[in-house]
C-alpha atoms as a PDB file:
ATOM      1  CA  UNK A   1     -19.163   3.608  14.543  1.00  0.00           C
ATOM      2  CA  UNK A   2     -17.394   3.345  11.231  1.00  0.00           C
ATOM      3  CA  UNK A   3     -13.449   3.345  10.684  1.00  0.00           C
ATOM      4  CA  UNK A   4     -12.057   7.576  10.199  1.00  0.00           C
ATOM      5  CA  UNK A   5      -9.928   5.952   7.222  1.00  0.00           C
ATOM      6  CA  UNK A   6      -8.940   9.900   6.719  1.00  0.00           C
ATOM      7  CA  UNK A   7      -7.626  10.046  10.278  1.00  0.00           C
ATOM      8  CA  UNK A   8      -6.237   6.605  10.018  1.00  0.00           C
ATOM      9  CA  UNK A   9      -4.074   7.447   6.972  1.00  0.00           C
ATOM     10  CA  UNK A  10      -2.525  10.333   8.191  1.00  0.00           C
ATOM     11  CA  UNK A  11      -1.827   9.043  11.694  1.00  0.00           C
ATOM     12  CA  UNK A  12      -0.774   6.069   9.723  1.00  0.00           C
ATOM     13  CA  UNK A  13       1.689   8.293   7.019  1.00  0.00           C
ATOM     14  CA  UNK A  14       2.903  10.531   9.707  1.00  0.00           C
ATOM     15  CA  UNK A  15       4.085   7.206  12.073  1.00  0.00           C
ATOM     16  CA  UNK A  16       6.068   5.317   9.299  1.00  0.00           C
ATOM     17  CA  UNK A  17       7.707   8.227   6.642  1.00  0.00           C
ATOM     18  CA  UNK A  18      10.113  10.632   7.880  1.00  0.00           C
ATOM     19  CA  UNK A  19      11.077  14.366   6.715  1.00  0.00           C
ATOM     20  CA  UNK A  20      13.153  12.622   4.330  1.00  0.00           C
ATOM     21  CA  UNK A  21       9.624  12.033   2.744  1.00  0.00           C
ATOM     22  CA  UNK A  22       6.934  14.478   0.908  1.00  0.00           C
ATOM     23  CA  UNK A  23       3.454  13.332   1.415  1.00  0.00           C
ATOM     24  CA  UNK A  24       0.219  14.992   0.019  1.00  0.00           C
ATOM     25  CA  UNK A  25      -3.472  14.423  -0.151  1.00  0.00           C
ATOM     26  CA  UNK A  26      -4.296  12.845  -3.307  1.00  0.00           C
ATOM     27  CA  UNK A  27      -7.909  13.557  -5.088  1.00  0.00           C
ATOM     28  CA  UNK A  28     -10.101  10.431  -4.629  1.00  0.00           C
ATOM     29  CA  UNK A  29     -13.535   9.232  -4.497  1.00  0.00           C
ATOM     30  CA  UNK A  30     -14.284  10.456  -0.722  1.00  0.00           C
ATOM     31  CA  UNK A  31     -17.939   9.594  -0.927  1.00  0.00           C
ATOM     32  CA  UNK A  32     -16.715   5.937  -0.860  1.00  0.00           C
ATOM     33  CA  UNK A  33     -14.778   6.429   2.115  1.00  0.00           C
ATOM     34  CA  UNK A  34     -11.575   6.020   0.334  1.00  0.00           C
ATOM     35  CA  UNK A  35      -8.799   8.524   1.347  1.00  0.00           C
ATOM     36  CA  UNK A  36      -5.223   8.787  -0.732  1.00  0.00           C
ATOM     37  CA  UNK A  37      -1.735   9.972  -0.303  1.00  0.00           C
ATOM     38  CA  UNK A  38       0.845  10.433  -2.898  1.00  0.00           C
ATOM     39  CA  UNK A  39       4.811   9.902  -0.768  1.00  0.00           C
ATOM     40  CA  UNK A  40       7.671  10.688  -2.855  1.00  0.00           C
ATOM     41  CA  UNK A  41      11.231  10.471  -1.218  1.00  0.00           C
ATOM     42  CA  UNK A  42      12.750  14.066  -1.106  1.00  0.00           C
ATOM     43  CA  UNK A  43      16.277  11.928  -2.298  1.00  0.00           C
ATOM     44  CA  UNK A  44      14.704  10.219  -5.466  1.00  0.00           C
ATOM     45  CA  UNK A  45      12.200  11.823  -7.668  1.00  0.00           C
ATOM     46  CA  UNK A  46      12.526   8.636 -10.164  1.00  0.00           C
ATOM     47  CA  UNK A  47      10.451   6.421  -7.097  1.00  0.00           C
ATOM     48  CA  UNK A  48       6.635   7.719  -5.866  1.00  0.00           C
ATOM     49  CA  UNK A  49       3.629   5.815  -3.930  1.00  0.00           C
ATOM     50  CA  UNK A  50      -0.259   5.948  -3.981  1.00  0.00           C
ATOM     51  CA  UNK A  51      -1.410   4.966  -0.603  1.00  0.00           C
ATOM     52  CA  UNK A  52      -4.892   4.789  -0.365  1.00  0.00           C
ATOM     53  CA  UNK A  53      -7.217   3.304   2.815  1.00  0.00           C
ATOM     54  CA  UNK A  54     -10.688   2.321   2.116  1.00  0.00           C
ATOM     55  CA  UNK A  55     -13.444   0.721   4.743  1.00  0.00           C
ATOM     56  CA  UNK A  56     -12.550  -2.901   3.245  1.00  0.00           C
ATOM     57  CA  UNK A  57      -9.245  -2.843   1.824  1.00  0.00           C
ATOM     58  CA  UNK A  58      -5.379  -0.841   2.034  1.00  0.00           C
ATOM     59  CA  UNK A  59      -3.895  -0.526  -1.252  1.00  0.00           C
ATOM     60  CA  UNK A  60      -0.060   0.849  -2.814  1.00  0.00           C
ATOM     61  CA  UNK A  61      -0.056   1.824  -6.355  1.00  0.00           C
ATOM     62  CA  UNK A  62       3.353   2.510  -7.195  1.00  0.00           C
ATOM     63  CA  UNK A  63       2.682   4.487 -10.707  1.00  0.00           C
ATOM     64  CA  UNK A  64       6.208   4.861 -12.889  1.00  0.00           C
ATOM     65  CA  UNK A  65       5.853   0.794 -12.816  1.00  0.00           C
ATOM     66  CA  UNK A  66       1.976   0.362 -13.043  1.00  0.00           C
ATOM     67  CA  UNK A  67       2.289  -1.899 -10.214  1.00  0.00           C
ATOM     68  CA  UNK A  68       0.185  -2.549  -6.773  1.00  0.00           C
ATOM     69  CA  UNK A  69      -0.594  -4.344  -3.642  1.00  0.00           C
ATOM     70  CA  UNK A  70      -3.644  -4.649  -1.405  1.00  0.00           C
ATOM     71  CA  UNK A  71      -4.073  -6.169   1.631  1.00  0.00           C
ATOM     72  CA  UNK A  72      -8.156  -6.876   2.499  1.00  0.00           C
ATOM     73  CA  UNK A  73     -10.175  -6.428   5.768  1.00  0.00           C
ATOM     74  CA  UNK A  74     -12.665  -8.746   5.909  1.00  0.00           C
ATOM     75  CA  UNK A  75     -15.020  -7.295   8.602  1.00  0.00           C
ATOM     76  CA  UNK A  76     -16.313 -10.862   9.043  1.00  0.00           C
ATOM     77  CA  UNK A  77     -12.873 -12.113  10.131  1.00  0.00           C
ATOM     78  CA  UNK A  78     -13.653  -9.931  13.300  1.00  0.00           C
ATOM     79  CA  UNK A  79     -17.467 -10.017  13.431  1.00  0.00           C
ATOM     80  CA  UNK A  80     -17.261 -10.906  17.708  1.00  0.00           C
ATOM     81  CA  UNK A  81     -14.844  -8.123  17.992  1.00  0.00           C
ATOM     82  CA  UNK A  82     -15.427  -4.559  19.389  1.00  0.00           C
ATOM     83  CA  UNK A  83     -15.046  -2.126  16.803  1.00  0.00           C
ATOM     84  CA  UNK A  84     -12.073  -0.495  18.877  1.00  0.00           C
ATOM     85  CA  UNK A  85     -10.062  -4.442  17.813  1.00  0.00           C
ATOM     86  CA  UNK A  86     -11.257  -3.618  14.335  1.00  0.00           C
ATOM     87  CA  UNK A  87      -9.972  -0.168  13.616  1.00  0.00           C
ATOM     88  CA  UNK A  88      -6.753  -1.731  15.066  1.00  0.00           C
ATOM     89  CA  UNK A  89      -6.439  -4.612  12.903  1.00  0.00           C
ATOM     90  CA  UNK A  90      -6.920  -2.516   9.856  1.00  0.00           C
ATOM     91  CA  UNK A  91      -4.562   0.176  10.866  1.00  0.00           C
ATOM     92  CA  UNK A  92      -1.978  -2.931  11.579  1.00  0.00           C
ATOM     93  CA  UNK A  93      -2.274  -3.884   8.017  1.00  0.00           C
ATOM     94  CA  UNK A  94      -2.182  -0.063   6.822  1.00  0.00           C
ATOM     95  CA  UNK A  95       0.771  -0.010   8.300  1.00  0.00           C
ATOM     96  CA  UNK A  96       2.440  -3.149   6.742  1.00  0.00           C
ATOM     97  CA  UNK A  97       1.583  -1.382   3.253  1.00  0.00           C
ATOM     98  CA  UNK A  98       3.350   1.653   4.482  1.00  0.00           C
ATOM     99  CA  UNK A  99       6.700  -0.505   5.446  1.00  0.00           C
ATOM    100  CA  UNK A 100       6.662  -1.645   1.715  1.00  0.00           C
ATOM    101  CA  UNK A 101       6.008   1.616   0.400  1.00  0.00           C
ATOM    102  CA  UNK A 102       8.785   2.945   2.451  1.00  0.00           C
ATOM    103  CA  UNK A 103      10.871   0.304   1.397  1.00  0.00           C
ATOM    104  CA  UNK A 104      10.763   0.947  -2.175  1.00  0.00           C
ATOM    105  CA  UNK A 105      11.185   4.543  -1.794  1.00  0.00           C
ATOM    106  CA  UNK A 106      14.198   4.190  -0.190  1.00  0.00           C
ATOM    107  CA  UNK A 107      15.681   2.052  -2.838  1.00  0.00           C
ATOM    108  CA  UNK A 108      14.627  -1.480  -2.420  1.00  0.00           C
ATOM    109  CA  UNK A 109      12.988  -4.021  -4.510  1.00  0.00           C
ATOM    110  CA  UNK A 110      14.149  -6.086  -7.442  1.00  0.00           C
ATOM    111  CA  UNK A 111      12.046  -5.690 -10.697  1.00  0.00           C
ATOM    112  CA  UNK A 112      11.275  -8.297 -13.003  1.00  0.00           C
ATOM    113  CA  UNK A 113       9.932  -8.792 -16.346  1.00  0.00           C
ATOM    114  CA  UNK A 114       8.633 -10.998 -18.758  1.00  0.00           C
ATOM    115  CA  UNK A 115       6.704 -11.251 -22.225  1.00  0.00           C
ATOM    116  CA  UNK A 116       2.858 -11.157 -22.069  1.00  0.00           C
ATOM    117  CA  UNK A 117       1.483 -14.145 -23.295  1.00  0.00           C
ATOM    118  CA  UNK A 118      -1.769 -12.591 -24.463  1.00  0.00           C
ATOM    119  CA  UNK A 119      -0.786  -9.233 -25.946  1.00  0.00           C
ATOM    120  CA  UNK A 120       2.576  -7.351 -27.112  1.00  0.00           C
ATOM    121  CA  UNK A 121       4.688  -5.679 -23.848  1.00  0.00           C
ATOM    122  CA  UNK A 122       5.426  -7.068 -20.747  1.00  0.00           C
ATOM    123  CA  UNK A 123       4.273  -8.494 -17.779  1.00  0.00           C
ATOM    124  CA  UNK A 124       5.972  -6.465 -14.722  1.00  0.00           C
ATOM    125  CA  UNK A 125       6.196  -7.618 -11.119  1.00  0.00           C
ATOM    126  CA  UNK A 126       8.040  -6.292  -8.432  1.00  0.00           C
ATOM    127  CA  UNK A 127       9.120  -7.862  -5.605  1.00  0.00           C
ATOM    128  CA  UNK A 128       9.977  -6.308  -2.015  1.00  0.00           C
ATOM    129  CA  UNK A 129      11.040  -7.303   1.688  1.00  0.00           C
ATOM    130  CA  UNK A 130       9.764  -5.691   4.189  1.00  0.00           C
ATOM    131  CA  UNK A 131       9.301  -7.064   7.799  1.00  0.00           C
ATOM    132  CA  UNK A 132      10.777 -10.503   7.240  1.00  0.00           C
ATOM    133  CA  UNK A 133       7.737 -10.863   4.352  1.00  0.00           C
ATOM    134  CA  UNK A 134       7.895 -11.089   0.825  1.00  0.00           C
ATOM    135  CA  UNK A 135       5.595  -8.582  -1.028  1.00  0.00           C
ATOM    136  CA  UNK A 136       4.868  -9.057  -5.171  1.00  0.00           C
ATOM    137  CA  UNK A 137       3.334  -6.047  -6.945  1.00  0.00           C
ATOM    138  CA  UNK A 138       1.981  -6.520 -10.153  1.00  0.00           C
ATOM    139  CA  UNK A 139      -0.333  -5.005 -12.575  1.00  0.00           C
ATOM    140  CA  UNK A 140      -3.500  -7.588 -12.626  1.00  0.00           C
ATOM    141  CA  UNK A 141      -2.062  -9.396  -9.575  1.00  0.00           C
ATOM    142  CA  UNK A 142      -0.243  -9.426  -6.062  1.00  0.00           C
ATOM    143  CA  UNK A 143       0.790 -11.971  -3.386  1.00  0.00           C
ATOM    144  CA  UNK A 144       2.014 -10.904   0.188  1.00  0.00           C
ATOM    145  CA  UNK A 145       2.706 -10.984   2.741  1.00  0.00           C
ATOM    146  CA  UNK A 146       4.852 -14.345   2.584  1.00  0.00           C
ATOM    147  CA  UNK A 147       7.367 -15.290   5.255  1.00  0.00           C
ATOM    148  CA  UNK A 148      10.541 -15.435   3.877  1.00  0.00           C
END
């Protein structure tokens, strides 16, 4: 029996943000099995997160900085498992995404920015603790979770 990722994200959403947090359904491509959120802090309307759970992989767009994070479940990483130790590893990673999310909407991160080497702008990254890791959200690429 497949993953509710719907089910998943609300439980999910509703566990880790408060009422000090707006969350609503965001339009997405539901044939694919991928389910998103939009959370926005009801204390900063500068700072807003795309959470979106898919059968393979948890993402966090963050859009006022064009930057995101996924974390991927590799189904073969668990192949011997039941599918009960499954759903529960990828609502444990889910969850880590949240933390970050929550992180940044509260006020954390450190932003930083450098020239593109291949075209005019910059190159943004973002870079968060949450849970004793070390998250970087970029554009085109991400690292985390890293011990710190």
């Amino acid at each position: 029996m497949a993953t509710d990722n719907k089910a998943m994200l609300n439980r999910v959403i509703a566990e880790v943000f408060n009422e000090e947090f707006v969350s609503m359904r965001v339009s997405s491509d539901e044939a694919h099995g991928t389910h998103s959120v939009q959370v926005n802090s009801r204390f900063s309307d500068d700072r807003t997160a795309i959470i979106r759970a898919g059968h393979v992989w948890m993402e966090a767009f963050i859009p006022e900085l064009n930057v995101q994070t996924s974390i991927l479940v590799d189904d073969g990483e668990v192949d011997d498992d039941p599918e009960d130790v499954i759903e529960a590893e990828k609502e444990a990673r889910l969850r880590k995404i949240c933390r970050v999310m929550h992180a940044y909407l509260e006020g954390g991160g450190h932003i930083s920015e450098r020239r593109s080497l291949l075209s005019r702008g910059v190159v943004r990254k973002l870079v968060i603790e949450s849970d004793g890791f070390e998250w970087r959200l970029g554009r085109n690429s991400w690292s985390g979770p890293k011990p710190v």
